[in-house]
PDB file of N, CA and C in Angstrom:
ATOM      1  N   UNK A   1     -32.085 -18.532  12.690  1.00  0.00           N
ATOM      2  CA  UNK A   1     -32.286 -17.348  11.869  1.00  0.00           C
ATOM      3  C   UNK A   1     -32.448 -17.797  10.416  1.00  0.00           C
ATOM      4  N   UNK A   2     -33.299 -17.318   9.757  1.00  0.00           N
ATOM      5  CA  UNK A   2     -33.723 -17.963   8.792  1.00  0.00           C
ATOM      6  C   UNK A   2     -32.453 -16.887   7.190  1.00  0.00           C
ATOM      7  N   UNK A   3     -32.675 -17.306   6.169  1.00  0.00           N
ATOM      8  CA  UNK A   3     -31.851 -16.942   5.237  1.00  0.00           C
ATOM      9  C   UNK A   3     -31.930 -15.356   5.318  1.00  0.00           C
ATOM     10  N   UNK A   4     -33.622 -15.164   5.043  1.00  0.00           N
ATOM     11  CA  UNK A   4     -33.728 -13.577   4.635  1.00  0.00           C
ATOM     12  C   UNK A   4     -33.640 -13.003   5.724  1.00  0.00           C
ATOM     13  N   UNK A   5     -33.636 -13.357   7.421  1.00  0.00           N
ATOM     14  CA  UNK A   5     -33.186 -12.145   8.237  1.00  0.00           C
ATOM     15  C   UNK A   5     -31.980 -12.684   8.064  1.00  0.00           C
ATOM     16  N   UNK A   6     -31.195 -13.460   7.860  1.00  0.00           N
ATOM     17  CA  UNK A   6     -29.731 -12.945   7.831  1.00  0.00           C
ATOM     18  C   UNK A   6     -29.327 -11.710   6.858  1.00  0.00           C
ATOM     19  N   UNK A   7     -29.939 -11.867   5.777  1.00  0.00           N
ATOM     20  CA  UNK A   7     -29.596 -10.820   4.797  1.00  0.00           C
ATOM     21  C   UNK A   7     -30.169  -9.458   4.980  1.00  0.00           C
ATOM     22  N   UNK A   8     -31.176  -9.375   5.606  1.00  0.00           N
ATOM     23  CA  UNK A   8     -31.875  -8.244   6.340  1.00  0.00           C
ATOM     24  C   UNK A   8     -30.881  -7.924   7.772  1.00  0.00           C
ATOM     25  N   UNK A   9     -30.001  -8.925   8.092  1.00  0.00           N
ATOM     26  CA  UNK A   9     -29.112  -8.270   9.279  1.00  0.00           C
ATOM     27  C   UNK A   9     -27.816  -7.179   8.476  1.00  0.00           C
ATOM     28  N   UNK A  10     -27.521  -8.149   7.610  1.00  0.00           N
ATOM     29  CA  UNK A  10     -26.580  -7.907   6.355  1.00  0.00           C
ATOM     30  C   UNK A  10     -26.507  -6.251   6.211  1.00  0.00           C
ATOM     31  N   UNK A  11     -27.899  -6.235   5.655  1.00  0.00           N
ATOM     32  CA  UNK A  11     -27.779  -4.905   4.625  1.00  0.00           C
ATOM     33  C   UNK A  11     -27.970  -3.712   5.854  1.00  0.00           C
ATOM     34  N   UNK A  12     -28.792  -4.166   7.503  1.00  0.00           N
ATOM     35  CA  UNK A  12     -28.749  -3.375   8.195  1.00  0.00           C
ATOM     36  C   UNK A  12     -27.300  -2.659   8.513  1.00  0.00           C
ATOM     37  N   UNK A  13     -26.534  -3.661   8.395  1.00  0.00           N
ATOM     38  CA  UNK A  13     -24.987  -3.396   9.061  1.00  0.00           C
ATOM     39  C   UNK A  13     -24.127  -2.597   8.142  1.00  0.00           C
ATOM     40  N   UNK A  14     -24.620  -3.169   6.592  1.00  0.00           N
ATOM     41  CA  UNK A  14     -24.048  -1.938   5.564  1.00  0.00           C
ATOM     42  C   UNK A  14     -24.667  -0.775   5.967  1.00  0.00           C
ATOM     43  N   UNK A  15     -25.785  -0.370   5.698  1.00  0.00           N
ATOM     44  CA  UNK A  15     -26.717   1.098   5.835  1.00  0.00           C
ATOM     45  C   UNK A  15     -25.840   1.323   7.244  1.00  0.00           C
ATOM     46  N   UNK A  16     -25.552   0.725   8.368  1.00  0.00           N
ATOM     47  CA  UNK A  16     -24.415   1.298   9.480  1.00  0.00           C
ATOM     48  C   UNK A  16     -23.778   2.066   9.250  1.00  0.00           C
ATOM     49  N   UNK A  17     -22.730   1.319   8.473  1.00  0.00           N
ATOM     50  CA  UNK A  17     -21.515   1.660   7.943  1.00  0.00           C
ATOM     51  C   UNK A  17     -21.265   2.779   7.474  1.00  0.00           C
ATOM     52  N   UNK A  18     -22.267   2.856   6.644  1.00  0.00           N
ATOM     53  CA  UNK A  18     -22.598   4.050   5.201  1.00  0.00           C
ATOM     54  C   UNK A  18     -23.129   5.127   6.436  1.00  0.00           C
ATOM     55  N   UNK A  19     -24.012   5.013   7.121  1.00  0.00           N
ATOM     56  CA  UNK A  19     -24.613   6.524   7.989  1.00  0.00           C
ATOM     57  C   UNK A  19     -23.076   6.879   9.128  1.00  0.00           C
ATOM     58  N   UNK A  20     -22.276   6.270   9.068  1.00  0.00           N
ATOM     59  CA  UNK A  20     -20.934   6.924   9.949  1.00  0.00           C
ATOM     60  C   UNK A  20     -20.400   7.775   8.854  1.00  0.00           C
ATOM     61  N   UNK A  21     -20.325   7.336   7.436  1.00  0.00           N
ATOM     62  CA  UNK A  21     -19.462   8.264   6.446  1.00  0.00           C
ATOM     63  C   UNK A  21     -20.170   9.910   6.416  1.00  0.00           C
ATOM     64  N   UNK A  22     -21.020  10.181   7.446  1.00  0.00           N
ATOM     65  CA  UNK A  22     -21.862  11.568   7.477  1.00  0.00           C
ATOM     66  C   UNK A  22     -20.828  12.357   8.198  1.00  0.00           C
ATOM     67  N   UNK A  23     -20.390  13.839   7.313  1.00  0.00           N
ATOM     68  CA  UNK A  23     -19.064  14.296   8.343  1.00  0.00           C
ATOM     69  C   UNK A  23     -17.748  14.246   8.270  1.00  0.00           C
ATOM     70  N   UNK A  24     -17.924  13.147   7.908  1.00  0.00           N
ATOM     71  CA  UNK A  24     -15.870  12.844   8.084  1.00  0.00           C
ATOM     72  C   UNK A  24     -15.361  13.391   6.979  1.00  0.00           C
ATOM     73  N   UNK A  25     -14.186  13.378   6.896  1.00  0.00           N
ATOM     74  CA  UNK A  25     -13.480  13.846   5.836  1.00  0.00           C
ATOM     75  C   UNK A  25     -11.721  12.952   5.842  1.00  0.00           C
ATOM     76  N   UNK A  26     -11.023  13.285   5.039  1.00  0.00           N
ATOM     77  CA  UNK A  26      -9.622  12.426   5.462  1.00  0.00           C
ATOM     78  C   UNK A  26      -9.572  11.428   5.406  1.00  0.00           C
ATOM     79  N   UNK A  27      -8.499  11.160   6.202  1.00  0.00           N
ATOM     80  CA  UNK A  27      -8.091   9.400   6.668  1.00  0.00           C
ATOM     81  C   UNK A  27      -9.488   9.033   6.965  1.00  0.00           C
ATOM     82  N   UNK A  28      -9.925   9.111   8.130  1.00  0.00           N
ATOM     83  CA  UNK A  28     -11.172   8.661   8.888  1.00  0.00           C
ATOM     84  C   UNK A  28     -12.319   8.450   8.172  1.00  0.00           C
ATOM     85  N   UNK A  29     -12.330   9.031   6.969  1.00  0.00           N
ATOM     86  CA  UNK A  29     -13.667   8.615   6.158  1.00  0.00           C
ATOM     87  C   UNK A  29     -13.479   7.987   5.008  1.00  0.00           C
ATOM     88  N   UNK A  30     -12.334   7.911   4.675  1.00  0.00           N
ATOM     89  CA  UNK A  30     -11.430   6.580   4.164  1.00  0.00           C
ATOM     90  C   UNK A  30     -11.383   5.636   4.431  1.00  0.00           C
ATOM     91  N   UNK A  31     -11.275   5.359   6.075  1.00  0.00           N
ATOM     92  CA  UNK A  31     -11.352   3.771   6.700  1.00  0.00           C
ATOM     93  C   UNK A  31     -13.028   3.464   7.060  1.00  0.00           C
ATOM     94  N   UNK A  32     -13.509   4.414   7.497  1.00  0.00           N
ATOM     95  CA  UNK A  32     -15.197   4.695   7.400  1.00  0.00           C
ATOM     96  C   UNK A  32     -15.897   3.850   6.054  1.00  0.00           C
ATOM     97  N   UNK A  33     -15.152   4.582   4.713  1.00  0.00           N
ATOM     98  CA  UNK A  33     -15.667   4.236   3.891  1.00  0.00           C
ATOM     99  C   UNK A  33     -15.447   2.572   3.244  1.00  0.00           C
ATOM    100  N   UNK A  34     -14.126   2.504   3.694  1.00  0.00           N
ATOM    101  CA  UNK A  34     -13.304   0.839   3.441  1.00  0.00           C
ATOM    102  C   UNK A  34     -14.195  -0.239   3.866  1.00  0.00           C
ATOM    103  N   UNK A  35     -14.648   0.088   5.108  1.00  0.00           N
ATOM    104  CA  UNK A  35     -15.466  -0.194   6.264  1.00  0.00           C
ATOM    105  C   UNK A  35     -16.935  -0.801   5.447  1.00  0.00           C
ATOM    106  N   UNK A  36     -17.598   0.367   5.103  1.00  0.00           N
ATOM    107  CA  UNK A  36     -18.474   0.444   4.313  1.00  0.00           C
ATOM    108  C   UNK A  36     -18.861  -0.369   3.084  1.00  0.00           C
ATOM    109  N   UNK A  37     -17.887  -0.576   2.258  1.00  0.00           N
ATOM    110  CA  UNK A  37     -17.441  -0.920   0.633  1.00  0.00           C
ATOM    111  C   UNK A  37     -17.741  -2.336   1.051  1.00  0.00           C
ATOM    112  N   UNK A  38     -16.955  -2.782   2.341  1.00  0.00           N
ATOM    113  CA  UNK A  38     -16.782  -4.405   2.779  1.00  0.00           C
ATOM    114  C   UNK A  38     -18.141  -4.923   2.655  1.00  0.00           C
ATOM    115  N   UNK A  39     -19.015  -4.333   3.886  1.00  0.00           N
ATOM    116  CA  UNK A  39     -20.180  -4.934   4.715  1.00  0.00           C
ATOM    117  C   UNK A  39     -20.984  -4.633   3.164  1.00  0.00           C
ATOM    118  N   UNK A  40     -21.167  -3.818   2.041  1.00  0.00           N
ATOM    119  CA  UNK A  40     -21.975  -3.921   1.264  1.00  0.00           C
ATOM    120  C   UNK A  40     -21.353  -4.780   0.394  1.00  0.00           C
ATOM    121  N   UNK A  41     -20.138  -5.326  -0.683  1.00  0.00           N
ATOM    122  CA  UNK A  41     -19.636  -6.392  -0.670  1.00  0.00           C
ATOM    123  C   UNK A  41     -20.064  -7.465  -0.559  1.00  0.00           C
ATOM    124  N   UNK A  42     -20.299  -7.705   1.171  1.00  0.00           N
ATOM    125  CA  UNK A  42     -20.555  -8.970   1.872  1.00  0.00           C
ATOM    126  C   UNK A  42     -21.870  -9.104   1.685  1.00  0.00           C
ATOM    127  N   UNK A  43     -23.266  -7.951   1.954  1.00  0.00           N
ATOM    128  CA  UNK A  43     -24.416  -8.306   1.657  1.00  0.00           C
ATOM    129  C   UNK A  43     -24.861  -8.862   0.345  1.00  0.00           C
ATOM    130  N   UNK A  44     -24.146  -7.793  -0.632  1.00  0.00           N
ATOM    131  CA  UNK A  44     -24.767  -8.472  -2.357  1.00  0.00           C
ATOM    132  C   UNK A  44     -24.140  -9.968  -2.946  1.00  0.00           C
ATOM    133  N   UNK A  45     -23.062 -10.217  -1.862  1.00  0.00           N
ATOM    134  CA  UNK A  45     -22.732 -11.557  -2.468  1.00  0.00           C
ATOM    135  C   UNK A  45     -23.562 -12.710  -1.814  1.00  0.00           C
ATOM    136  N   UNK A  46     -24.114 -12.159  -0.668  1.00  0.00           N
ATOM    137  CA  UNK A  46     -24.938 -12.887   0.097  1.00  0.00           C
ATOM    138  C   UNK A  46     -26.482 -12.730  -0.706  1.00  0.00           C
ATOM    139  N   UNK A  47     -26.816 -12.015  -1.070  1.00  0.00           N
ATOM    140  CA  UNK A  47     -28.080 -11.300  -2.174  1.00  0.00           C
ATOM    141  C   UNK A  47     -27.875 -12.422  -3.087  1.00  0.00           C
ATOM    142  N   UNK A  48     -26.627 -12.441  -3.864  1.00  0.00           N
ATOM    143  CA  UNK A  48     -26.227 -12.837  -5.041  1.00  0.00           C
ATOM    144  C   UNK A  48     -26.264 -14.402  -4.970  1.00  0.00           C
ATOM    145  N   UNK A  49     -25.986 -14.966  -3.867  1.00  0.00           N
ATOM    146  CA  UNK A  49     -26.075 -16.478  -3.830  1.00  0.00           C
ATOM    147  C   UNK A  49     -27.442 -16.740  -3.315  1.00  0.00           C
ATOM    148  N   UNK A  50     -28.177 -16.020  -2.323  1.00  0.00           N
ATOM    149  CA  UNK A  50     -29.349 -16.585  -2.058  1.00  0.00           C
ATOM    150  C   UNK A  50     -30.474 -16.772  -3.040  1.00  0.00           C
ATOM    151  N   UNK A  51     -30.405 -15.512  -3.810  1.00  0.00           N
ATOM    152  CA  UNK A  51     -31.234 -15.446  -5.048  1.00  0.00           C
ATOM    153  C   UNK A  51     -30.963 -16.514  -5.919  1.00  0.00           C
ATOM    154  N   UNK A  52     -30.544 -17.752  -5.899  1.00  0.00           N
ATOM    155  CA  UNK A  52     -29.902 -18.605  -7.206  1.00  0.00           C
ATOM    156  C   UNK A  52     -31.459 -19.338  -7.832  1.00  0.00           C
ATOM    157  N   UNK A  53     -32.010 -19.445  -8.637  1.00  0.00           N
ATOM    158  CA  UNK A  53     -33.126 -19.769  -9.158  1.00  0.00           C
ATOM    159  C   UNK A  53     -34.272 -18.677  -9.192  1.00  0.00           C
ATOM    160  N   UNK A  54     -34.208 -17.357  -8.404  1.00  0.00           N
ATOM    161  CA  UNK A  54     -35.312 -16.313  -8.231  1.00  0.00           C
ATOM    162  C   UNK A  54     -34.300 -14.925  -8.864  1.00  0.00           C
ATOM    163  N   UNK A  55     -35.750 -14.455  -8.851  1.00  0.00           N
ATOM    164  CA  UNK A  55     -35.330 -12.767  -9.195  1.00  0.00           C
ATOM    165  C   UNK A  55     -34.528 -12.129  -8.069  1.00  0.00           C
ATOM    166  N   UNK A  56     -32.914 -11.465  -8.675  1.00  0.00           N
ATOM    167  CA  UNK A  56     -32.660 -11.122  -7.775  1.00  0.00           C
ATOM    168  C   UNK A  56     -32.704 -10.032  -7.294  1.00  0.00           C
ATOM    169  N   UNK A  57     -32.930  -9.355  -8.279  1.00  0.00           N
ATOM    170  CA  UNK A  57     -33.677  -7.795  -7.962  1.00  0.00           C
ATOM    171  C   UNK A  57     -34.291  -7.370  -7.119  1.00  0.00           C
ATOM    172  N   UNK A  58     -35.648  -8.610  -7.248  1.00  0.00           N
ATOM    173  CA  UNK A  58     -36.708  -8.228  -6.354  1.00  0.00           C
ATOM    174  C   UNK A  58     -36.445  -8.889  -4.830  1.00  0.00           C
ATOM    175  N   UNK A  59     -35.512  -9.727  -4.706  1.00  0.00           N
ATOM    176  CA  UNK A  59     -34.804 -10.521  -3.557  1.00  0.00           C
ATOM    177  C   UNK A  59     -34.033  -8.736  -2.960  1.00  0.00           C
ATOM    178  N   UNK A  60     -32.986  -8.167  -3.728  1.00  0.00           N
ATOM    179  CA  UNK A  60     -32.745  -7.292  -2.728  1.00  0.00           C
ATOM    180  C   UNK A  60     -33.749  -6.020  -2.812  1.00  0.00           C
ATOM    181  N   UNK A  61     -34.412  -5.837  -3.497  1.00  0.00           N
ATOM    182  CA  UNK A  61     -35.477  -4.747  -3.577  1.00  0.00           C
ATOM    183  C   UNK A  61     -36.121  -5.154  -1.637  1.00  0.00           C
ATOM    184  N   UNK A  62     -36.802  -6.588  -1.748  1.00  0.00           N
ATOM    185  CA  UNK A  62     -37.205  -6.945  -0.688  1.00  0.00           C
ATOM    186  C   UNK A  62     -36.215  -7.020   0.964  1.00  0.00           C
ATOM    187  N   UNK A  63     -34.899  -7.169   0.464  1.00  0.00           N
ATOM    188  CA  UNK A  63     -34.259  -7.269   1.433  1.00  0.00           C
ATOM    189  C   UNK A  63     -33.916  -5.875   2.071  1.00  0.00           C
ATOM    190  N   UNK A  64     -33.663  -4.856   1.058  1.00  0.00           N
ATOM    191  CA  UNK A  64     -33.548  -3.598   1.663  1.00  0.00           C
ATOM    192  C   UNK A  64     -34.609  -2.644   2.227  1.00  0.00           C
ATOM    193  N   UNK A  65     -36.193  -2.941   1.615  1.00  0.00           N
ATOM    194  CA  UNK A  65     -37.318  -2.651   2.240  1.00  0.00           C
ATOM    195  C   UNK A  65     -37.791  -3.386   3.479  1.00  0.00           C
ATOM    196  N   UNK A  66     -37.156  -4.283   4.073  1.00  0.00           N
ATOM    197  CA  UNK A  66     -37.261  -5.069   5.170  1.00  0.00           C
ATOM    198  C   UNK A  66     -36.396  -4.376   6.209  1.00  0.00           C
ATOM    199  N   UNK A  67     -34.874  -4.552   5.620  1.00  0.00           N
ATOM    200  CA  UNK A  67     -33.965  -3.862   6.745  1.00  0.00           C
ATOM    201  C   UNK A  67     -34.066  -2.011   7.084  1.00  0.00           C
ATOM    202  N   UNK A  68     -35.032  -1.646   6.061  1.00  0.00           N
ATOM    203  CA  UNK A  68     -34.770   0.135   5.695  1.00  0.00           C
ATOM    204  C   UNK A  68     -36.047   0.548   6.856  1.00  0.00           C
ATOM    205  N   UNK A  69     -37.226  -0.494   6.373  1.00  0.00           N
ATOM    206  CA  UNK A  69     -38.616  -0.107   6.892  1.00  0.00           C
ATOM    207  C   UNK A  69     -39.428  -1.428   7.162  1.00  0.00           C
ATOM    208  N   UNK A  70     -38.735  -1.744   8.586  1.00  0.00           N
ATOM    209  CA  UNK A  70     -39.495  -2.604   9.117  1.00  0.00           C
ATOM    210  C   UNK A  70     -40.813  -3.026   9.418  1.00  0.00           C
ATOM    211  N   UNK A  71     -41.461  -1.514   9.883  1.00  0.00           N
ATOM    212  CA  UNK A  71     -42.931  -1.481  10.291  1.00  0.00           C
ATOM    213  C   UNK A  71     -43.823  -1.713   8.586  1.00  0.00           C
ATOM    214  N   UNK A  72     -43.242  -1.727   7.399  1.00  0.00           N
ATOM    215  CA  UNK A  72     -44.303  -2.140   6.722  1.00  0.00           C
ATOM    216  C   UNK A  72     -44.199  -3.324   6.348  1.00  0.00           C
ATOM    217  N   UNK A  73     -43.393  -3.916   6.576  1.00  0.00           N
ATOM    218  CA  UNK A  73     -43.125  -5.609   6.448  1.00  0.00           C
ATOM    219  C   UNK A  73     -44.194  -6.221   7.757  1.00  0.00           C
ATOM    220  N   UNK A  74     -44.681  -7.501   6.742  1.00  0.00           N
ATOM    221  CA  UNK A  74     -45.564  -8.291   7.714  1.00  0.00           C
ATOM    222  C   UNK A  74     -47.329  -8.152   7.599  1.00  0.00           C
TER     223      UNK A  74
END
């Protein structure tokens, strides 16, 4: 698996996370959201180191138009 689908797995698993917080309320969208906070966390630091010499903007601009909308990639 190459760098950028890892990070394209990444940000898929945040956008996960984040579409369960639809609904909940309470405890449950508290740990929903904890949940959430992590896996995005984990993607931008992964964003944040892969980008080291490039734009990183356009690194996650690209990474989230990859994982968001596959069919126009390629």
């Amino acid at each position: 698996m190459s760098d950028i689908d890892r990070l394209i797995e990444l940000q898929r698993a945040s956008d996960a996370e984040f579409a369960k917080l639809t609904g909940l309320d309470g405890e449950e969208h508290q740990q929903h959201w904890e949940r959430w906070r992590t896996a995005a966390e984990t993607v931008q630091a992964a964003i944040t180191k892969a980008a080291e010499g490039q734009n990183r903007y356009e690194l996650e601009a690209r990474v989230k138009k990859a994982a968001r909308h596959p069919e126009t990639e390629g």
